[in-house]
Protein backbone atom coordinates (compact mmCIF):
# COMPACT_ATOMS: atom_id res chain seq x y z
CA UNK A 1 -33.06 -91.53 21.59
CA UNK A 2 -36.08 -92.83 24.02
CA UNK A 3 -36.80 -96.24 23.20
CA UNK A 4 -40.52 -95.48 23.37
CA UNK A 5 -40.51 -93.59 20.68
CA UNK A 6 -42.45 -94.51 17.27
CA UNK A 7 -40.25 -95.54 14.62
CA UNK A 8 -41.23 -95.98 10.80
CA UNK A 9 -38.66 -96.35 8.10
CA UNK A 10 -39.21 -97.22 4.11
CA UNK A 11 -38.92 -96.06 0.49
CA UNK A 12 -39.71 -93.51 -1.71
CA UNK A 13 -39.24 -94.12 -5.38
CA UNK A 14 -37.81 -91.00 -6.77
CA UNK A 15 -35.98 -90.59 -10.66
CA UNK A 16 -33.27 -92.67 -10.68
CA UNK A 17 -34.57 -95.50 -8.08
CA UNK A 18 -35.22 -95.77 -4.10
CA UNK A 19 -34.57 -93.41 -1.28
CA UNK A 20 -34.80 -94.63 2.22
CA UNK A 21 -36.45 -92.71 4.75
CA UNK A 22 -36.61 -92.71 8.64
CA UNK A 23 -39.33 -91.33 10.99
CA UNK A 24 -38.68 -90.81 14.43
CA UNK A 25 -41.17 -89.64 16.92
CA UNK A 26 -45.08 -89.24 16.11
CA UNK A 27 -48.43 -86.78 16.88
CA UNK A 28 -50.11 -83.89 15.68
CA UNK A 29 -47.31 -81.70 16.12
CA UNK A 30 -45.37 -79.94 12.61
CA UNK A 31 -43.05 -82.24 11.68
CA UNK A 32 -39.35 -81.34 11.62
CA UNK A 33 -37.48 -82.43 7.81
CA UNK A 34 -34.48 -82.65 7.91
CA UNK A 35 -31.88 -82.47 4.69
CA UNK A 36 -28.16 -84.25 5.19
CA UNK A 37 -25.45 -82.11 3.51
CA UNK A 38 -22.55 -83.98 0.62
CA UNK A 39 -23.10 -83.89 -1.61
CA UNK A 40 -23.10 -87.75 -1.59
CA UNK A 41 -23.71 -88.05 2.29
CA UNK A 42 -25.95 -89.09 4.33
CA UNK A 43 -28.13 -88.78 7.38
CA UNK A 44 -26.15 -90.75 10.04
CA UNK A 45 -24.35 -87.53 11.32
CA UNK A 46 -27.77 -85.57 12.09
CA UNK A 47 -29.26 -88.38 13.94
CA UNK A 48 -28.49 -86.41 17.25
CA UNK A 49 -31.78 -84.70 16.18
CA UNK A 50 -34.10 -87.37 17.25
CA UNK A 51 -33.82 -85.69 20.68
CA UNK A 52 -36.21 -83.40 19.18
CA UNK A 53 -38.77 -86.16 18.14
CA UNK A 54 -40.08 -86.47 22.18
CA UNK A 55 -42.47 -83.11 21.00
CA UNK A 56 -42.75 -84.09 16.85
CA UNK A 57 -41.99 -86.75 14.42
CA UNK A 58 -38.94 -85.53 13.07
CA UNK A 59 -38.03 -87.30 9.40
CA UNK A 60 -34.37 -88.27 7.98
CA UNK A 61 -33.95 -89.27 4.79
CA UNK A 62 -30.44 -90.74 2.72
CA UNK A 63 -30.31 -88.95 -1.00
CA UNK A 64 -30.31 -91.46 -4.05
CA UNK A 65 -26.91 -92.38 -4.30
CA UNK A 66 -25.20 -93.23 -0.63
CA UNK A 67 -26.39 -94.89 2.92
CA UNK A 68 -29.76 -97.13 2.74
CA UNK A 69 -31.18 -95.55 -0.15
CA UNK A 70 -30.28 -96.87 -4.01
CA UNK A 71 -27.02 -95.95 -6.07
CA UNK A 72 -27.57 -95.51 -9.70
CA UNK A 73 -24.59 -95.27 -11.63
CA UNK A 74 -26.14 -92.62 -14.14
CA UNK A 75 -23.82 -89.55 -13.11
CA UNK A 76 -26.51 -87.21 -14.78
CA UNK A 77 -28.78 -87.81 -12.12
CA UNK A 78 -26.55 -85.75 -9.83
CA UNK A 79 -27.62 -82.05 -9.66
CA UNK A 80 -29.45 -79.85 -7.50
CA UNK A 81 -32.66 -80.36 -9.66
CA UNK A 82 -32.85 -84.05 -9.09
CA UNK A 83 -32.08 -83.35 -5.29
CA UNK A 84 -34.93 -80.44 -4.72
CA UNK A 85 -37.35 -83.11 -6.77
CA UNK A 86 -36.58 -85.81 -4.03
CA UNK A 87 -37.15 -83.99 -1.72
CA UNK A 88 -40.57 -83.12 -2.65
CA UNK A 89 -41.05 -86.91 -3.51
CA UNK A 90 -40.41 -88.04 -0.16
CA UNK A 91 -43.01 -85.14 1.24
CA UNK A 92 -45.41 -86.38 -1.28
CA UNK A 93 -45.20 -90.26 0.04
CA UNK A 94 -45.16 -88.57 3.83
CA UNK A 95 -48.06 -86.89 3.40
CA UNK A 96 -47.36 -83.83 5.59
CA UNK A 97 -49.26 -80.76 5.25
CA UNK A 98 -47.39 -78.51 6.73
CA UNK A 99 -43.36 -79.11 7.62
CA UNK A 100 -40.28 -77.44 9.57
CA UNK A 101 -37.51 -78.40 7.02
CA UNK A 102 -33.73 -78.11 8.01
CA UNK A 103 -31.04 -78.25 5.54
CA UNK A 104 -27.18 -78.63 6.96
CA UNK A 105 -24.30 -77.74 4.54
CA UNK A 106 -25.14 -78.80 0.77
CA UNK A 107 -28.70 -79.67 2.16
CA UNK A 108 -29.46 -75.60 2.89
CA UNK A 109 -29.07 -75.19 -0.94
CA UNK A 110 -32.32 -78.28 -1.44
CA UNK A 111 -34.08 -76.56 1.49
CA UNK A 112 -33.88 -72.89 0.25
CA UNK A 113 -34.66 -73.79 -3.57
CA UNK A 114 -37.69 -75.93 -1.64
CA UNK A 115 -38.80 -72.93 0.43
CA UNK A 116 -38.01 -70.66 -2.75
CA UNK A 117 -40.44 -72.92 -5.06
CA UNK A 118 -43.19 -74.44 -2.51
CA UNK A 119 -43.66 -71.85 0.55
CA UNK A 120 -47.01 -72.59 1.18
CA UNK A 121 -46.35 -76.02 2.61
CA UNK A 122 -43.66 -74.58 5.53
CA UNK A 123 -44.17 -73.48 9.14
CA UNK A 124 -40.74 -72.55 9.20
CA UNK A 125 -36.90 -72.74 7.65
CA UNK A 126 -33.70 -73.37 9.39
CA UNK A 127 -30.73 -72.92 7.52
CA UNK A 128 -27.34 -74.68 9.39
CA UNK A 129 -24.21 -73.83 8.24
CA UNK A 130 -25.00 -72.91 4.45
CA UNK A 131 -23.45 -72.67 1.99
CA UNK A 132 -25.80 -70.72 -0.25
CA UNK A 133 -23.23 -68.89 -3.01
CA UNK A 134 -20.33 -71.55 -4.16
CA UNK A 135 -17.96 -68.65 -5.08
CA UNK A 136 -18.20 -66.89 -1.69
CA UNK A 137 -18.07 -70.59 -0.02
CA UNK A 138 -14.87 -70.83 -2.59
CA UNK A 139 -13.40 -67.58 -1.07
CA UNK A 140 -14.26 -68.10 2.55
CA UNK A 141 -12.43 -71.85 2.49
CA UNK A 142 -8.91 -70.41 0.01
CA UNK A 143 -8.81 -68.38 3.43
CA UNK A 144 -9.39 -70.40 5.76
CA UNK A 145 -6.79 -72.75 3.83
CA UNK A 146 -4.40 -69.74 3.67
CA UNK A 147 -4.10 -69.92 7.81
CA UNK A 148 -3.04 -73.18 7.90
CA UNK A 149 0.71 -73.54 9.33
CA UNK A 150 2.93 -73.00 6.20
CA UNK A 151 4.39 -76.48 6.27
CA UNK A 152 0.57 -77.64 5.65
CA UNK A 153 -0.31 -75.47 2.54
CA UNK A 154 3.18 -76.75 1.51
CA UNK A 155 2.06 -80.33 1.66
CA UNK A 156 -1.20 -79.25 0.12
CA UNK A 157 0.56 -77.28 -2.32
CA UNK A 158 2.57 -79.72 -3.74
CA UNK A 159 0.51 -82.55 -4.06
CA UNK A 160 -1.81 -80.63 -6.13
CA UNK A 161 0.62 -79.63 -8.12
CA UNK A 162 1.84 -83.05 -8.87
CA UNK A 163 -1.55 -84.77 -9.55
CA UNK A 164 -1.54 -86.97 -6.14
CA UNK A 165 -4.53 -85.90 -4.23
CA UNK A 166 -5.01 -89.24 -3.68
CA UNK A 167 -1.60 -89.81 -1.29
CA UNK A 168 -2.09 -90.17 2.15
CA UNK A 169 0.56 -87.83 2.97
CA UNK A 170 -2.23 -85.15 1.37
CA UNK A 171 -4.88 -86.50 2.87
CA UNK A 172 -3.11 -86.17 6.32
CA UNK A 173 -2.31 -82.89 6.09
CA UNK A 174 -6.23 -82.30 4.18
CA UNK A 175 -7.13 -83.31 7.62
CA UNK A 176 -5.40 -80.40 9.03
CA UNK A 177 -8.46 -77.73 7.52
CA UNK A 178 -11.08 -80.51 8.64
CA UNK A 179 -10.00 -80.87 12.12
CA UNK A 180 -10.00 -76.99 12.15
CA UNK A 181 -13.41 -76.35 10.10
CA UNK A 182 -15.02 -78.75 9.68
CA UNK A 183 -15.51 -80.77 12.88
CA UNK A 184 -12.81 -79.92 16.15
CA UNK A 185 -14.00 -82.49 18.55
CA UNK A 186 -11.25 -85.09 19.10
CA UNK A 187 -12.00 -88.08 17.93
CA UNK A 188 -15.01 -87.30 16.01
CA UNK A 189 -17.96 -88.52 17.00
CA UNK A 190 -18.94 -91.99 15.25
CA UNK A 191 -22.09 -90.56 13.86
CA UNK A 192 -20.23 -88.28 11.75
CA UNK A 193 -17.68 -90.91 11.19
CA UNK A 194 -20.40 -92.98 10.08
CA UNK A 195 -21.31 -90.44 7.53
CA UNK A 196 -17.46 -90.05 5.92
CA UNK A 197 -17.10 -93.89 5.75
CA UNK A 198 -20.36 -93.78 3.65
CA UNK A 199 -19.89 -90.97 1.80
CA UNK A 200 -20.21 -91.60 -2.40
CA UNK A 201 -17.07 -89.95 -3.69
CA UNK A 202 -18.15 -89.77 -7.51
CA UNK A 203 -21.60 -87.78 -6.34
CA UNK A 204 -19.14 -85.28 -4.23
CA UNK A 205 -16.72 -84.83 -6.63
CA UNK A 206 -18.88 -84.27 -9.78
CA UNK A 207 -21.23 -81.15 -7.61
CA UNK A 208 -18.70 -80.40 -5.24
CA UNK A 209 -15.23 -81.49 -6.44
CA UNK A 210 -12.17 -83.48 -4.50
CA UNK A 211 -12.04 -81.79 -0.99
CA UNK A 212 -13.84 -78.83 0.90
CA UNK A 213 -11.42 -76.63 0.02
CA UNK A 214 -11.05 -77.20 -3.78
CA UNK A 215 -14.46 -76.52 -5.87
CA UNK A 216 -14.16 -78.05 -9.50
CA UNK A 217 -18.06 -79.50 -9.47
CA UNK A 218 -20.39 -78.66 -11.91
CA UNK A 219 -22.21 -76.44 -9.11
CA UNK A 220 -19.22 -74.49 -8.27
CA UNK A 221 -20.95 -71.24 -9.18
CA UNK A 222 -24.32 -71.90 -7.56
CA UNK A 223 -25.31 -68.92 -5.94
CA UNK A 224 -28.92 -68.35 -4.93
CA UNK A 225 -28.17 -64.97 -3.05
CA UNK A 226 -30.33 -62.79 -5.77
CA UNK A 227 -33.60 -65.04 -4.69
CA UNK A 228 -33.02 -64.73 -1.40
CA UNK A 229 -35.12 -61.81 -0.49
CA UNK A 230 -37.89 -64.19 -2.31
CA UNK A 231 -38.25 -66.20 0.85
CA UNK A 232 -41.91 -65.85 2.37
CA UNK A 233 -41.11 -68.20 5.84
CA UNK A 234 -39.72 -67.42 9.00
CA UNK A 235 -36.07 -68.27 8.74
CA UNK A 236 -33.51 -69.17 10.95
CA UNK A 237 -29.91 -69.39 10.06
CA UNK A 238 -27.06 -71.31 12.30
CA UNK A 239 -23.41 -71.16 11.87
CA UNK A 240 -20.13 -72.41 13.83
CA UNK A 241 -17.84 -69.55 14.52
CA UNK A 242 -14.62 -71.63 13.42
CA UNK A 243 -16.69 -73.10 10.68
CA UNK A 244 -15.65 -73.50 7.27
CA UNK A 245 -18.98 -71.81 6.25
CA UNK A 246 -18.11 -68.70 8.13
CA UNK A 247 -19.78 -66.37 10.35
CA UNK A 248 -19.47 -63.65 7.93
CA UNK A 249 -20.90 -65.06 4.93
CA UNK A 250 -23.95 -66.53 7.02
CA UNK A 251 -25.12 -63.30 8.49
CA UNK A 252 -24.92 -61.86 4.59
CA UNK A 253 -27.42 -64.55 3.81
CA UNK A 254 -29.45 -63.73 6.87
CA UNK A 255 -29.06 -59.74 5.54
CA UNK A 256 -31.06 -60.79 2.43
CA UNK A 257 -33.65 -62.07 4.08
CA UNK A 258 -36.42 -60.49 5.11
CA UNK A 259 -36.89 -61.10 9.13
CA UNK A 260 -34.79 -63.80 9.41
CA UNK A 261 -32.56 -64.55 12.23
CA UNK A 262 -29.29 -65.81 13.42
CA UNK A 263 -27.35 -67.32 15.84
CA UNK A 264 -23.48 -68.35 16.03
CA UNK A 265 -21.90 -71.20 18.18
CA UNK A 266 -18.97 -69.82 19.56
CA UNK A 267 -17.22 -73.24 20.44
CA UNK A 268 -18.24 -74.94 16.58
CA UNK A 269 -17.01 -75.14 13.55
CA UNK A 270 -19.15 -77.04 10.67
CA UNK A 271 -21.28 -79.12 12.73
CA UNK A 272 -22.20 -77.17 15.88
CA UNK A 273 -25.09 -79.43 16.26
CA UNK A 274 -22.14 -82.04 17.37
CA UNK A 275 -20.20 -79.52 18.81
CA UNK A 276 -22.62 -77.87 21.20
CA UNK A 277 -25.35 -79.99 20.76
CA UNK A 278 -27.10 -79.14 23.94
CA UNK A 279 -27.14 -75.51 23.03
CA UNK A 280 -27.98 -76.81 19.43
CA UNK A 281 -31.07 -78.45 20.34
CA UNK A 282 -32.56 -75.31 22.61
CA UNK A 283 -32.02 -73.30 20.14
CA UNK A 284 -33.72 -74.73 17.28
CA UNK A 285 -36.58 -76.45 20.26
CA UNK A 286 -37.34 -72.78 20.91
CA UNK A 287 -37.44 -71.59 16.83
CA UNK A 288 -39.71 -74.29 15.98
CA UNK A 289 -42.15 -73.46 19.18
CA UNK A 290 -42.29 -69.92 18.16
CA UNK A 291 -43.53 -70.96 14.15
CA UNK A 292 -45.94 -73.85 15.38
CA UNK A 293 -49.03 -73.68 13.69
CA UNK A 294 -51.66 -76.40 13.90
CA UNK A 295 -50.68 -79.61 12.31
CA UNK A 296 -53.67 -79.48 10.29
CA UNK A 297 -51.95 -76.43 8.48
């Protein structure tokens, strides 16, 4: 990121106590929101996006619960609601009339029901990886887990069986499906390490469950496919080709919407804007040129 550029960070109160926010860039130009995936995570891992702040302030933001912002211990507060309602908090406090708003992973599902509920105030919608229907997420990753090497799913297999998740043999051989779908740069970058170290377990497991590849949350059949062809903003949906939310089920999203488009990174997995993050950034630089209004909206 350019030293020069303008810098503001703070809080937003929200239901259930403070979420941090950081701006990065400044001007009249739309700004770019951006929405971490986790559930539980936080922004660390996207902050390759600043490049784009040298044309627009581009906004990060940790959800209640992990990073800078507060952690409640009220488990209620987890859900989907509560995370769509932040986000419209923090937009409130920002002040923005209009917005580009990116969701990665989990944080597609806030941006869509966003987009879905409050079209007016966006220029445009990128979608990164989603994963907008739980079952066919569920489906996608027993597959993906089914092409591991046989001595893998044994490992897997057994430790499930027995109750001991929590071994690090498991977690080892867990590792195997990450470093395959998830992220395949060796080592991982520290940004997205940054992001793991940080990430709040309880909030994962109670809307996602124990691992990517195991869905026992209380979202597990979120599916938000039927709406889809509700969306009223140009829409732009990215996707790794080895990526755990897979090429296939993206472009069925993308079918569902009207005019939407896609691209896939041939040489990603999860987090192609890690993986290719040149091509990542040119990409998404030209969607948002393409759907700039004024800032005045």
């Amino acid at each position: 990121m350019a030293t020069d550029l303008h810098v503001e960070e703070g809080y937003v109160e929200t239901r259930g106590g403070r979420t941090w926010f950081r701006v990065v860039g400044a001007g009249d130009a739309v700004p770019l929101v951006t929405v971490h995936g986790g559930p539980g995570g936080t922004h660390d891992y996207l902050e390759p996006l600043e490049a784009l702040a040298d044309e627009r302030p581009v906004v990060f933001y940790d959800q209640l619960g992990a990073g800078k912002s507060d952690a409640p211990e009220d488990l209620n507060l987890w859900t989907n609601e509560r995370m769509v309602e932040e986000l419209g908090q923090v937009l409130e406090t920002l002040g923005y009339p209009r917005i580009h708003l990116l969701g990665q992973s989990w944080g597609t599902i806030v941006a869509t029901e966003y987009a879905l509920g409050s079209p007016q105030r966006l220029a445009s919608l990128i979608l990164s990886d989603p994963c907008l229907s739980m079952p066919r997420f569920a489906a996608g990753a027993a597959a993906l887990r089914a092409a591991l090497p046989g001595q893998v799913r044994a490992v897997l297999d057994r430790h499930e069986e027995a109750g001991t998740t929590d071994s690090e043999e498991y977690q080892e051989a867990a590792m195997e499906f990450y470093s395959r779908y998830v992220c395949r740069l060796d080592p991982w970058p520290e940004v997205l390490m940054r992001t793991f170290n940080q990430l709040n377990q309880s909030i994962y497991e109670r809307m996602q469950g124990p691992n990517e590849f195991t869905l026992t949350g209380i979202h597990k059949d979120y599916d938000v496919t039927d709406r889809l062809s509700s969306l009223e903003v140009a829409t732009l949906f990215l996707c790794g080709r080895y990526g755990e939310t897979r090429p296939e089920e993206t472009a069925y999203y993308q079918s569902l919407v009207p005019g939407a488009e896609l691209v896939v990174f041939e040489e990603s997995s999860h987090v192609p804007h890690l993986e290719e993050p040149q091509r990542y950034l040119e990409v998404v630089r030209d969607f948002l040129h393409r759907h700039d209004p004024s800032a005045s909206g």
